[in-house]
N, C-alpha and C. Protein backbone atom coordinates (compact mmCIF):
# COMPACT_ATOMS: atom_id res chain seq x y z
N UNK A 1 0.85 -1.18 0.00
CA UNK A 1 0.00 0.00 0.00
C UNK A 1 0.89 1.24 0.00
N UNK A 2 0.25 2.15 -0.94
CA UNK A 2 0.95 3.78 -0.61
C UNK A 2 1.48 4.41 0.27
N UNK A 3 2.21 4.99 0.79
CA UNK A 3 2.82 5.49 2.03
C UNK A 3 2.49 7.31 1.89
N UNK A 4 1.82 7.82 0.81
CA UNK A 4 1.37 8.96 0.54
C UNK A 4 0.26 9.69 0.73
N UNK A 5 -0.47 8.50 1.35
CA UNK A 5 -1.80 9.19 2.19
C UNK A 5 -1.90 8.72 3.26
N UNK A 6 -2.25 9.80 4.19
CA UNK A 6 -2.39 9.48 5.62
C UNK A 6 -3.44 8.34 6.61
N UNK A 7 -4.16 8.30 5.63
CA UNK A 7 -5.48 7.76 5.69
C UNK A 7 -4.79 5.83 6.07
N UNK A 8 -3.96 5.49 5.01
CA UNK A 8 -3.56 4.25 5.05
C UNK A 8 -2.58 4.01 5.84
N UNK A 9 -1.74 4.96 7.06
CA UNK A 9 -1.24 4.80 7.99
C UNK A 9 -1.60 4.87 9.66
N UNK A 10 -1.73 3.84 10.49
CA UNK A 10 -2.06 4.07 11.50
C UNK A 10 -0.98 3.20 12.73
N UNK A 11 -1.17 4.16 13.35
CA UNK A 11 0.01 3.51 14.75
C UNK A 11 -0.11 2.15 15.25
N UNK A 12 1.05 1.29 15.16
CA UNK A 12 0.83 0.05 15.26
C UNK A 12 0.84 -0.91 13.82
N UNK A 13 1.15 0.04 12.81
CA UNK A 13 0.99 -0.74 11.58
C UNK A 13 2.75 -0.71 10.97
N UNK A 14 3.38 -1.90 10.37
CA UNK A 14 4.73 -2.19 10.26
C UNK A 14 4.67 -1.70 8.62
N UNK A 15 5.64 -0.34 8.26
CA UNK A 15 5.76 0.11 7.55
C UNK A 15 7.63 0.11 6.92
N UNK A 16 7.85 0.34 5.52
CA UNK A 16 9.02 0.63 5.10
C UNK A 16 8.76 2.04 5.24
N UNK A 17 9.96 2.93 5.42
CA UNK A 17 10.41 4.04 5.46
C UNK A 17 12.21 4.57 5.03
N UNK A 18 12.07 6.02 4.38
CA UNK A 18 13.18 6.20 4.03
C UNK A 18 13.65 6.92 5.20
N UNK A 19 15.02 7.01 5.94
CA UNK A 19 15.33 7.92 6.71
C UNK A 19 16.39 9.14 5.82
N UNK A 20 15.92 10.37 6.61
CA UNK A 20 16.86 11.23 5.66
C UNK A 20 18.08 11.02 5.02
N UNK A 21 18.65 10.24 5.79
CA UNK A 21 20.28 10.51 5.63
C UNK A 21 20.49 9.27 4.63
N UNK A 22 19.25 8.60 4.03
CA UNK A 22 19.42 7.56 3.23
C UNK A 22 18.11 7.96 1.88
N UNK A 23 18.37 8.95 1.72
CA UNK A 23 17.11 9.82 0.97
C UNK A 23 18.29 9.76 -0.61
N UNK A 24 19.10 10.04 -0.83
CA UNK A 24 19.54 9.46 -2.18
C UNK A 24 20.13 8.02 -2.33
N UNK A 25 19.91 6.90 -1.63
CA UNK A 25 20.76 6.06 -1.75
C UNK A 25 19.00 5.40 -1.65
N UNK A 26 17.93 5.33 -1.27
CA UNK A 26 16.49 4.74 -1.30
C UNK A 26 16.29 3.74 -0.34
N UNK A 27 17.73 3.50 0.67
CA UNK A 27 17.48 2.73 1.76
C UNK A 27 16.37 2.76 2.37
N UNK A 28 15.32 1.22 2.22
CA UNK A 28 14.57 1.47 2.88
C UNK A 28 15.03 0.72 4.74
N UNK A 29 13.99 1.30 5.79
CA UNK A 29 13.73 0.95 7.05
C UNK A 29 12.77 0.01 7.53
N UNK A 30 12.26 -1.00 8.01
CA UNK A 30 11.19 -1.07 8.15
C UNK A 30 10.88 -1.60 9.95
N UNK A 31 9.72 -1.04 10.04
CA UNK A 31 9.43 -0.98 11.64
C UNK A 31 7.93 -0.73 11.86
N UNK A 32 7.30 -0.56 13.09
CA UNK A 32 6.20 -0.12 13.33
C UNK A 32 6.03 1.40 13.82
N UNK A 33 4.49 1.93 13.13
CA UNK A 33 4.63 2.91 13.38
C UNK A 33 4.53 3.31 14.70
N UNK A 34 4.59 4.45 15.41
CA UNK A 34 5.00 5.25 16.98
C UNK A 34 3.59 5.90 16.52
N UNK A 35 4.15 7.25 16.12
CA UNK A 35 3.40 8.76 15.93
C UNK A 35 3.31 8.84 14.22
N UNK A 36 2.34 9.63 13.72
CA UNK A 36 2.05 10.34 12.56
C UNK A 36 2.88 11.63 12.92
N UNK A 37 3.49 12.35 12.08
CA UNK A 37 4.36 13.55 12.25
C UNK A 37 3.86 14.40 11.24
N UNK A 38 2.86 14.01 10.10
CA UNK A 38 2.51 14.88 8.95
C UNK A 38 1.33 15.21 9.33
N UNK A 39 0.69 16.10 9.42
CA UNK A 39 -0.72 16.36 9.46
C UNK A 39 -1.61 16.17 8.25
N UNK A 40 -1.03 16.71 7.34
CA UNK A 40 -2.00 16.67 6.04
C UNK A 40 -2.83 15.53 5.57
N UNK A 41 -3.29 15.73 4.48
CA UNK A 41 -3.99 14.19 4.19
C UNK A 41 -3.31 13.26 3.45
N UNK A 42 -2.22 14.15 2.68
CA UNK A 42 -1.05 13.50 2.21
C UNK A 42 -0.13 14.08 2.02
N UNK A 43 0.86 13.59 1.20
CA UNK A 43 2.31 13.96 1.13
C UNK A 43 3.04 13.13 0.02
N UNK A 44 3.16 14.35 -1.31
CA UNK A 44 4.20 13.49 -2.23
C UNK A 44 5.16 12.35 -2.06
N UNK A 45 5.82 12.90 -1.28
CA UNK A 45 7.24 12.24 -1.08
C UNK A 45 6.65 11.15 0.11
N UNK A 46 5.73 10.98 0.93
CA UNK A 46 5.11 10.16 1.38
C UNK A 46 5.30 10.72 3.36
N UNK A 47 4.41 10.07 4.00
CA UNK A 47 3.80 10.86 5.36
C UNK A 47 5.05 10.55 6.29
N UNK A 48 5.19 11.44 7.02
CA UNK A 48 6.56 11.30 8.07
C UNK A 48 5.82 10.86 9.15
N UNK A 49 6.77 9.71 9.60
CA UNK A 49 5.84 9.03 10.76
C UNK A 49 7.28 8.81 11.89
N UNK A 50 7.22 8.56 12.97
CA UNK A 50 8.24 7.76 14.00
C UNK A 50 8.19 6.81 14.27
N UNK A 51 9.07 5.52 14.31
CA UNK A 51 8.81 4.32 14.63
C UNK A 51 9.22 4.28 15.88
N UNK A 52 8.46 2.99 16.54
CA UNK A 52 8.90 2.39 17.69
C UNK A 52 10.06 2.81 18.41
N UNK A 53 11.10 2.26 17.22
CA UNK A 53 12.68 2.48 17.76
C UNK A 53 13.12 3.61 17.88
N UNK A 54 12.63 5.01 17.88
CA UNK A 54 12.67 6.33 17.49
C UNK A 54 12.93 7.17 16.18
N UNK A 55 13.43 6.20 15.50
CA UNK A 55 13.55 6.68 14.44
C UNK A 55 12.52 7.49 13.10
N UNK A 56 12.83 8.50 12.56
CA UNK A 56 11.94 8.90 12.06
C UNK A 56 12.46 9.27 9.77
N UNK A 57 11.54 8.86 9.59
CA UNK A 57 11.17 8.92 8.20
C UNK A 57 9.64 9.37 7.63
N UNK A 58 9.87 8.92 6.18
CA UNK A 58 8.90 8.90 5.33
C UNK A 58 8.67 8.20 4.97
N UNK A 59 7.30 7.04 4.76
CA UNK A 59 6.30 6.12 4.36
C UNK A 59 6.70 6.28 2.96
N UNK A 60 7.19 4.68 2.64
CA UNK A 60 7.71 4.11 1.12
C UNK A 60 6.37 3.06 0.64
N UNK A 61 5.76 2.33 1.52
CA UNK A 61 5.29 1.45 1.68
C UNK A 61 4.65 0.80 3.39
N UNK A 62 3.12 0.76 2.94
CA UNK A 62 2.81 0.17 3.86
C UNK A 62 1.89 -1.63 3.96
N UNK A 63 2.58 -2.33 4.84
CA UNK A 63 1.94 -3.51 4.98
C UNK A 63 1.04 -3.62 5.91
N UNK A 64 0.20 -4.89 5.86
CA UNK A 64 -1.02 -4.77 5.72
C UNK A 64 -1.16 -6.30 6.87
């Protein structure tokens, strides 16, 4: 699933994510989500969320 609308992310759900510092290289992360960090309803580049582990990115992909 999309990682570009907010709608299809909710806390507790195990998502891939890019972290900044791996934003040209497309490393993805993957973990569960913490917090939503984007407000909007979406987001091109896809919704910034925090995982569990603290870490924070942008939604590449979400599983289901």
């Amino acid at each position: 699933m999309n990682g570009t609308e907010r709608k299809n992310i909710i806390p507790g759900r195990t998502v891939d994510i890019v972290l900044k510092q791996d934003q040209r290289t497309g490393k993805l992360t993957r973990g569960v989500v913490k917090d939503i960090l984007t407000n909007s309803p979406s987001h091109p580049h896809g919704i910034k969320v925090r995982l569990e582990d603290g870490q924070v990115g942008r939604v590449k992909t979400v599983h289901i």
